[in-house]
N, C-alpha and C. Protein backbone atom coordinates (compact mmCIF):
# COMPACT_ATOMS: atom_id res chain seq x y z
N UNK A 1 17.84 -26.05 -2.83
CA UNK A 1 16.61 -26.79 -2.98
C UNK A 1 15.50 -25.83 -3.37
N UNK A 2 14.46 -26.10 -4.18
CA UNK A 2 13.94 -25.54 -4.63
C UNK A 2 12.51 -25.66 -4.27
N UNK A 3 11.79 -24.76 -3.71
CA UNK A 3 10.52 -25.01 -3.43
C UNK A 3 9.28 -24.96 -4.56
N UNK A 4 8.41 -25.53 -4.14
CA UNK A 4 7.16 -25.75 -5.08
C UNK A 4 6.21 -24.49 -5.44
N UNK A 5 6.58 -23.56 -4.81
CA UNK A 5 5.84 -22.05 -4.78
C UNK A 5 6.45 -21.20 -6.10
N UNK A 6 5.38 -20.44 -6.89
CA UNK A 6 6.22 -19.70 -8.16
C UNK A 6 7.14 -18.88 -7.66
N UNK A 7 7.22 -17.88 -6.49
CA UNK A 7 8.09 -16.80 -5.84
C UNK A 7 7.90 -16.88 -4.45
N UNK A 8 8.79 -16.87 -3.79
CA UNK A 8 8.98 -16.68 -1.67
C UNK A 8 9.49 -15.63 -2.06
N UNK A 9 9.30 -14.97 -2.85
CA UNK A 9 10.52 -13.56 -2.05
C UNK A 9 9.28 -12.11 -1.82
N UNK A 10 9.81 -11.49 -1.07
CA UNK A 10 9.25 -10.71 -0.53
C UNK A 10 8.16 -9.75 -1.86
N UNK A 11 7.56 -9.26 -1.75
CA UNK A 11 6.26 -8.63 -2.57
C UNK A 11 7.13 -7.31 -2.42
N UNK A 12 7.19 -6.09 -3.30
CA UNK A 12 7.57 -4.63 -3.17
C UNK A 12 6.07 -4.30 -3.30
N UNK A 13 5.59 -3.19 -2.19
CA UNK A 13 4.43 -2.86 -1.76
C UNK A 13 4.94 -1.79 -2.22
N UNK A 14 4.25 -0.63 -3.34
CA UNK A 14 4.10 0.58 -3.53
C UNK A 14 3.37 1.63 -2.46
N UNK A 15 3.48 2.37 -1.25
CA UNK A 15 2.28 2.84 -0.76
C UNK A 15 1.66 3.47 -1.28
N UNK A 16 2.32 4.45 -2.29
CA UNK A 16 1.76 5.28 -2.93
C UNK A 16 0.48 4.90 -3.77
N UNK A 17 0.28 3.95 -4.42
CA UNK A 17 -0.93 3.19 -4.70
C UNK A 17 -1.57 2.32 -4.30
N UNK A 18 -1.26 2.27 -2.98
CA UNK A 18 -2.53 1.07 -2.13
C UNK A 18 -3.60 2.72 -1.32
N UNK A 19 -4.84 1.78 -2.03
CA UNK A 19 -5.78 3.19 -1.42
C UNK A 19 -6.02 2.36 0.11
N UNK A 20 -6.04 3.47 0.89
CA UNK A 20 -6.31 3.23 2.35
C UNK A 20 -7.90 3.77 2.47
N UNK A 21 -8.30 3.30 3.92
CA UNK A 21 -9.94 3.29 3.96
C UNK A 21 -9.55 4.56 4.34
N UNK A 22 -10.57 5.46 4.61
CA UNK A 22 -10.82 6.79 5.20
C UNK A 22 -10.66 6.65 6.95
N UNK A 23 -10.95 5.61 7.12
CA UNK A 23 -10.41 5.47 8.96
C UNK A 23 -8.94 5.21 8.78
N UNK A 24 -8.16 4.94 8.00
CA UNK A 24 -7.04 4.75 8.18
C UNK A 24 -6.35 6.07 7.97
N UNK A 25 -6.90 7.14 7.15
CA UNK A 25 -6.61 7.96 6.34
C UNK A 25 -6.43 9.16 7.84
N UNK A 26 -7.78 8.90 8.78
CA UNK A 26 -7.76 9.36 9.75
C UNK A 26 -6.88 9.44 10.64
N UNK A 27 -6.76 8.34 11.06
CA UNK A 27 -5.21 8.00 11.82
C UNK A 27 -4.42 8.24 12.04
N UNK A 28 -3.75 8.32 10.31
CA UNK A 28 -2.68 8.57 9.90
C UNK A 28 -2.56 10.67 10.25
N UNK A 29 -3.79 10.67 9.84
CA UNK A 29 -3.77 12.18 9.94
C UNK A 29 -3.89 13.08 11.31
N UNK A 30 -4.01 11.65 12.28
CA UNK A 30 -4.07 11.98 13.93
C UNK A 30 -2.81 12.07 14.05
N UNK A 31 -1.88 11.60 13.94
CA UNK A 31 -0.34 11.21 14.36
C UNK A 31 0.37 12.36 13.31
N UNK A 32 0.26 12.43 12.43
CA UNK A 32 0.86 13.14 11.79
C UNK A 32 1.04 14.91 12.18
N UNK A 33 -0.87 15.23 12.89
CA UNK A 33 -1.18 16.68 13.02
C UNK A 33 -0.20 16.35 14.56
N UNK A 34 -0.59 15.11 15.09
CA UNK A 34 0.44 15.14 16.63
C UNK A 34 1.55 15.97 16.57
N UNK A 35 2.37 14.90 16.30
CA UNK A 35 3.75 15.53 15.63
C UNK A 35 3.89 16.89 15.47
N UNK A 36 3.34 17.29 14.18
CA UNK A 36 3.17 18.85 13.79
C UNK A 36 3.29 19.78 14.77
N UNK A 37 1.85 19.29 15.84
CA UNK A 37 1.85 20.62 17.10
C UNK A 37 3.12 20.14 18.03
N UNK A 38 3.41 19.05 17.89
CA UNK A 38 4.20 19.25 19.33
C UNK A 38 5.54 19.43 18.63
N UNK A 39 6.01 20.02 17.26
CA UNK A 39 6.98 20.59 16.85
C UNK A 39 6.93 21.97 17.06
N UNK A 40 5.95 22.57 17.05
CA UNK A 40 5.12 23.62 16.73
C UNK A 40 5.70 24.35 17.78
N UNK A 41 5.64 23.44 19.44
CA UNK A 41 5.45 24.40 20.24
C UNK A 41 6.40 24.79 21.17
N UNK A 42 7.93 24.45 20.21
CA UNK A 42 8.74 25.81 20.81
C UNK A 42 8.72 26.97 20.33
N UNK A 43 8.88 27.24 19.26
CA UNK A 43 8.11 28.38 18.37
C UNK A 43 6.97 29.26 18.39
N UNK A 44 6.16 28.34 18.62
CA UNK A 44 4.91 29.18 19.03
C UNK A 44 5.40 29.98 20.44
N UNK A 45 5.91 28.95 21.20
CA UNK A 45 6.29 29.59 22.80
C UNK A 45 7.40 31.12 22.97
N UNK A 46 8.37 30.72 22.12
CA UNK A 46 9.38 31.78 21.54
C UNK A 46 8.68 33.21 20.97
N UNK A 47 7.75 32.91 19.92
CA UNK A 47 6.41 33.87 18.69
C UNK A 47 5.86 34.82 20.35
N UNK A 48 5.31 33.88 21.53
CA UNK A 48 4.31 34.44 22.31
C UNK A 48 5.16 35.31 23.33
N UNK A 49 6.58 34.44 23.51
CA UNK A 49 7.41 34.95 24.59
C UNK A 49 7.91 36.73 23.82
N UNK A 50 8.02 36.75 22.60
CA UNK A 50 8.80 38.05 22.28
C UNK A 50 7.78 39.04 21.88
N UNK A 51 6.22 38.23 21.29
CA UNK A 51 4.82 39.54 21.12
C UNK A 51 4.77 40.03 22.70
N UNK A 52 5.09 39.25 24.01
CA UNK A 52 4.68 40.16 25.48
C UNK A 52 5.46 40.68 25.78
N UNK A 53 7.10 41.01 24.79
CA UNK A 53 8.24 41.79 25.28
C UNK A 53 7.73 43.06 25.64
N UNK A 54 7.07 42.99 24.73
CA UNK A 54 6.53 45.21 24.55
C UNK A 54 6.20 45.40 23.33
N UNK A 55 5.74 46.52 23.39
CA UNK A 55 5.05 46.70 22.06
C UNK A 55 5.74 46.52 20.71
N UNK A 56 7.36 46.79 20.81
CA UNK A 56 8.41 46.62 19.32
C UNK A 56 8.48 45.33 19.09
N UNK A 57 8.06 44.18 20.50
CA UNK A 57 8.40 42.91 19.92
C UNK A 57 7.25 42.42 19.50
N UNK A 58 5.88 43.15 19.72
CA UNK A 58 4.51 42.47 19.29
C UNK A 58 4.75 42.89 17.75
N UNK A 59 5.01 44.01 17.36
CA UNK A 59 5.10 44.63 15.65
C UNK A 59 5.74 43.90 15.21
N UNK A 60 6.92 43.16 15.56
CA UNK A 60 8.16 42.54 15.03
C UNK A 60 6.97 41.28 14.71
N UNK A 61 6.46 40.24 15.37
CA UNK A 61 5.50 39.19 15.02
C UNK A 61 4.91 39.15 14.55
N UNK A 62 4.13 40.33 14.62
CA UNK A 62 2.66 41.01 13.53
C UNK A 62 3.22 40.77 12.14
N UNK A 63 4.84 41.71 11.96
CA UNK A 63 5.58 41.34 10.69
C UNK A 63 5.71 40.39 10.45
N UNK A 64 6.06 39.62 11.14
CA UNK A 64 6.73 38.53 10.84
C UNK A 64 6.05 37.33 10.06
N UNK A 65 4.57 37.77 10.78
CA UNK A 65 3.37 36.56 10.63
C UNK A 65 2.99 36.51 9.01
N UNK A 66 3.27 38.30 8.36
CA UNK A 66 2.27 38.79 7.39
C UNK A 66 2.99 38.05 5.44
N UNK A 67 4.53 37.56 6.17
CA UNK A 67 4.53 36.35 4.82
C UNK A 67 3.79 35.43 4.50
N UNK A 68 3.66 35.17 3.34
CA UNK A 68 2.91 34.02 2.28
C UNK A 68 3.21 32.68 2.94
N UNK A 69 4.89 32.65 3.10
CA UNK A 69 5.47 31.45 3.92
C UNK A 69 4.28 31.14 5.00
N UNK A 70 4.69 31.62 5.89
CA UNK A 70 4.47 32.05 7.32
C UNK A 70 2.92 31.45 7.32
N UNK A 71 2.11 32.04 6.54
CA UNK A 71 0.80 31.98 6.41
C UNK A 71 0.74 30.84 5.99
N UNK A 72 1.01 30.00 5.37
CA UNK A 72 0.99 28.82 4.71
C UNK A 72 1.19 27.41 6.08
N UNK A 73 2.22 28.27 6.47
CA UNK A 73 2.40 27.26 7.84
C UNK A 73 1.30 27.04 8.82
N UNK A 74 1.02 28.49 9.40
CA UNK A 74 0.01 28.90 10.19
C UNK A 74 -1.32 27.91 9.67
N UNK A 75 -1.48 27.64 8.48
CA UNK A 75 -2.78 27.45 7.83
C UNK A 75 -2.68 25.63 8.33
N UNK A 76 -1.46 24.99 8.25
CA UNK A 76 -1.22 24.02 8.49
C UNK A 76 -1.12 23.55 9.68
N UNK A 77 -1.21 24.01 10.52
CA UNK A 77 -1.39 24.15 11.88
C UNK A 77 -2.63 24.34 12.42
N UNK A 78 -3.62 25.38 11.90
CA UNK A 78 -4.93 25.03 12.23
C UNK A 78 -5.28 23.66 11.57
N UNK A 79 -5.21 23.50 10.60
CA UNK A 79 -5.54 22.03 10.46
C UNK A 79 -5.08 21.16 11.11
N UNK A 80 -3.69 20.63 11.74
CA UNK A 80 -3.30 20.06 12.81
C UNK A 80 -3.83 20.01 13.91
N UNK A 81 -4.37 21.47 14.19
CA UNK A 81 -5.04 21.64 15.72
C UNK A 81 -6.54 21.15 15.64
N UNK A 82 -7.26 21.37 14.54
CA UNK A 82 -8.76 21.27 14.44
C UNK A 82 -8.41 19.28 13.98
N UNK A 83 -8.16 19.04 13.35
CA UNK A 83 -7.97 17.79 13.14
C UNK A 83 -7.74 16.23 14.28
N UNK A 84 -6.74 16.92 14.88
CA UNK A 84 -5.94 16.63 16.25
C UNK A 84 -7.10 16.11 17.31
N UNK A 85 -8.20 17.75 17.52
CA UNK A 85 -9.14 17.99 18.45
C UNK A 85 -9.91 17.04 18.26
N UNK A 86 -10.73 16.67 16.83
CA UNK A 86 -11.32 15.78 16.33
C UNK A 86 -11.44 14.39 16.57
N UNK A 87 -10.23 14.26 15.54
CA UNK A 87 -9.67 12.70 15.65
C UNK A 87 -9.37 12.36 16.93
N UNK A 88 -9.23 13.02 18.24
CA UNK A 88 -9.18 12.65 19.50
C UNK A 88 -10.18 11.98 20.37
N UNK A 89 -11.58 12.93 20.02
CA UNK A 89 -12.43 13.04 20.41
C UNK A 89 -12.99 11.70 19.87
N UNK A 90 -12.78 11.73 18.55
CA UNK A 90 -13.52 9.95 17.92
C UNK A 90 -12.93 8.65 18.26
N UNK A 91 -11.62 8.78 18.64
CA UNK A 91 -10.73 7.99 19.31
C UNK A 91 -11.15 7.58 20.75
N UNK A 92 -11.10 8.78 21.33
CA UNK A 92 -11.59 8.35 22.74
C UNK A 92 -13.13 7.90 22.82
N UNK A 93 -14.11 8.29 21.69
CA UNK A 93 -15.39 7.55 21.94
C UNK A 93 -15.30 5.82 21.33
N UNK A 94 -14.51 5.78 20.56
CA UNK A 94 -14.03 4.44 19.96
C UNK A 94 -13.69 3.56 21.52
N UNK A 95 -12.94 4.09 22.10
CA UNK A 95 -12.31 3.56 23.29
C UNK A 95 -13.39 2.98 23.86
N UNK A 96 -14.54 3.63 24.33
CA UNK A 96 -15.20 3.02 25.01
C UNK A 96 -16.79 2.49 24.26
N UNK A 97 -16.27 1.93 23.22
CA UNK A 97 -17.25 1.09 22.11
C UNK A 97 -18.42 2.26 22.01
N UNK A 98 -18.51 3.80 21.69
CA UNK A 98 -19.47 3.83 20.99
C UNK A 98 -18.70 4.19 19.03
N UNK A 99 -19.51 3.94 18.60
CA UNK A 99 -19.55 4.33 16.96
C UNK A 99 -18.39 3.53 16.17
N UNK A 100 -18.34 1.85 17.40
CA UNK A 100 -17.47 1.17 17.05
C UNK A 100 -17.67 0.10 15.39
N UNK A 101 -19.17 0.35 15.45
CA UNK A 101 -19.60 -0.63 14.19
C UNK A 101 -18.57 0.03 12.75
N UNK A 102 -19.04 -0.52 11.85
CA UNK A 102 -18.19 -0.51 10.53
C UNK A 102 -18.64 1.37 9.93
N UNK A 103 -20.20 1.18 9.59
CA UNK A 103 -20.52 1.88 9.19
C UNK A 103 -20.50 3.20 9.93
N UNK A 104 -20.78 3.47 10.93
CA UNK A 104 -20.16 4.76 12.02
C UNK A 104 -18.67 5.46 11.82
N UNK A 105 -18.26 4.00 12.29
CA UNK A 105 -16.57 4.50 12.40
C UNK A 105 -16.53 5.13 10.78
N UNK A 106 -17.07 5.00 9.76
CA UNK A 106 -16.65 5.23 8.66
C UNK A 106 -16.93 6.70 8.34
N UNK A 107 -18.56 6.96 8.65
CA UNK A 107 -19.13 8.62 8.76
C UNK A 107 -18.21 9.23 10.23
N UNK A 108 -17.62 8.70 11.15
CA UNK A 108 -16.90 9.65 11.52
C UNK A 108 -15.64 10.24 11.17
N UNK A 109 -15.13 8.97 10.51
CA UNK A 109 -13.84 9.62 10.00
C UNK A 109 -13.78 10.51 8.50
N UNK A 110 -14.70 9.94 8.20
CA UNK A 110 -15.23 11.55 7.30
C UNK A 110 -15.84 12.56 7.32
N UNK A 111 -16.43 12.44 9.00
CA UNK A 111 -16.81 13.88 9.29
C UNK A 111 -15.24 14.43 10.33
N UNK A 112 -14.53 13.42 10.73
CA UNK A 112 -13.48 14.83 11.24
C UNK A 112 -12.52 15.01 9.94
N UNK A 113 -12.11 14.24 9.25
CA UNK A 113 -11.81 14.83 7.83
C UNK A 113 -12.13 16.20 7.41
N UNK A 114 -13.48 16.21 7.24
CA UNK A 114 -13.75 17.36 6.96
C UNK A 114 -13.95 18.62 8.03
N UNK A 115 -13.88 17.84 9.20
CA UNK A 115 -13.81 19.28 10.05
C UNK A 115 -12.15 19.98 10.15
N UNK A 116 -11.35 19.22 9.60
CA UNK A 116 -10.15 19.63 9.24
C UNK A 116 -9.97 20.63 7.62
N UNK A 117 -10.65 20.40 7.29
CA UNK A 117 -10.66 21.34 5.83
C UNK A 117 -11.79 22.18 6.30
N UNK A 118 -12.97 22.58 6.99
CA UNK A 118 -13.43 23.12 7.42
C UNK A 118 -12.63 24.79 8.16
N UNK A 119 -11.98 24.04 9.19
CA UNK A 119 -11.22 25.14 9.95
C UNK A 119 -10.52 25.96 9.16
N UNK A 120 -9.66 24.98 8.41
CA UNK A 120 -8.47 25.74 7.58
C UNK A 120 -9.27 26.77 6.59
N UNK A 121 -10.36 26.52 5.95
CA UNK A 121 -11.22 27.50 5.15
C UNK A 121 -11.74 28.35 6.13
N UNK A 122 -12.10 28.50 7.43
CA UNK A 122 -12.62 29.58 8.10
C UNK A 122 -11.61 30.37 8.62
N UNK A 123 -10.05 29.97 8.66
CA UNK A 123 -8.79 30.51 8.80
C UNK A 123 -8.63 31.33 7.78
N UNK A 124 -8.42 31.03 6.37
CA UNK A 124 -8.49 31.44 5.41
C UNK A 124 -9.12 33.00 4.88
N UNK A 125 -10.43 32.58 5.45
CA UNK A 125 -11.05 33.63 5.36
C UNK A 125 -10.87 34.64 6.43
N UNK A 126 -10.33 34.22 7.68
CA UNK A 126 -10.25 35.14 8.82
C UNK A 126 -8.81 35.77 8.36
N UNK A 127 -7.83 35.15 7.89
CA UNK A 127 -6.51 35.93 7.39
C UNK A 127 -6.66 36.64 6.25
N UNK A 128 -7.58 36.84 5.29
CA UNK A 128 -7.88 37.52 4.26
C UNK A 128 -8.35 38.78 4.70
């Protein structure tokens, strides 16, 4: 039987070209930096456990750190962490209705946006 509608079948949603608002953009970039650190932190724990072996295992890290790789990661991780800190902080004031209006929520999620590209450029410059 045939219904009166031109198509029922499901829509294919591209994500890649649906633009998202900048609060969503946020979000997404809260959960995502989540993730990140809490992958992060056996490694990091392992990195800290073998720099307090003694002094051959702090040189061994120092080395270890001074790849392009390495650095690239590291760089991604301050942004996770500064981002994380952020988007937390606007979250939990969301929680309890302040900067809940349209226009707020909107300048905050583009100011922790940018306090995430912020860090990573003052990283940048501190690893240079």
């Amino acid at each position: 039987m045939k219904n009166n509608r031109p198509d029922s079948r499901p829509v294919f949603l591209n994500l890649l070209r649906i633009r998202q608002p900048v609060t969503a953009l946020t979000s997404i970039g809260h959960r995502i930096s989540g993730v990140l650190l809490f992958l992060s932190i056996p490694v990091l724990i392992m990195l800290l456990d073998r720099s307090l072996s003694g002094p051959q295992g702090f040189a061994e890290v120092v080395a270890w750190g001074e790849g392009p790789l390495i650095k690239l990661v590291l760089l991604l991780l301050v942004w996770a962490a500064v981002h994380h800190f952020f988007a937390g902080i606007r979250f939990l004031l969301l929680d309890v209705d302040l900067g809940i209006d349209l226009e707020t929520a909107r300048k905050t999620a583009k100011i922790v946006n940018m306090a995430g590209g912020i860090g990573v450029l003052i990283a940048v410059v501190v690893m240079l």
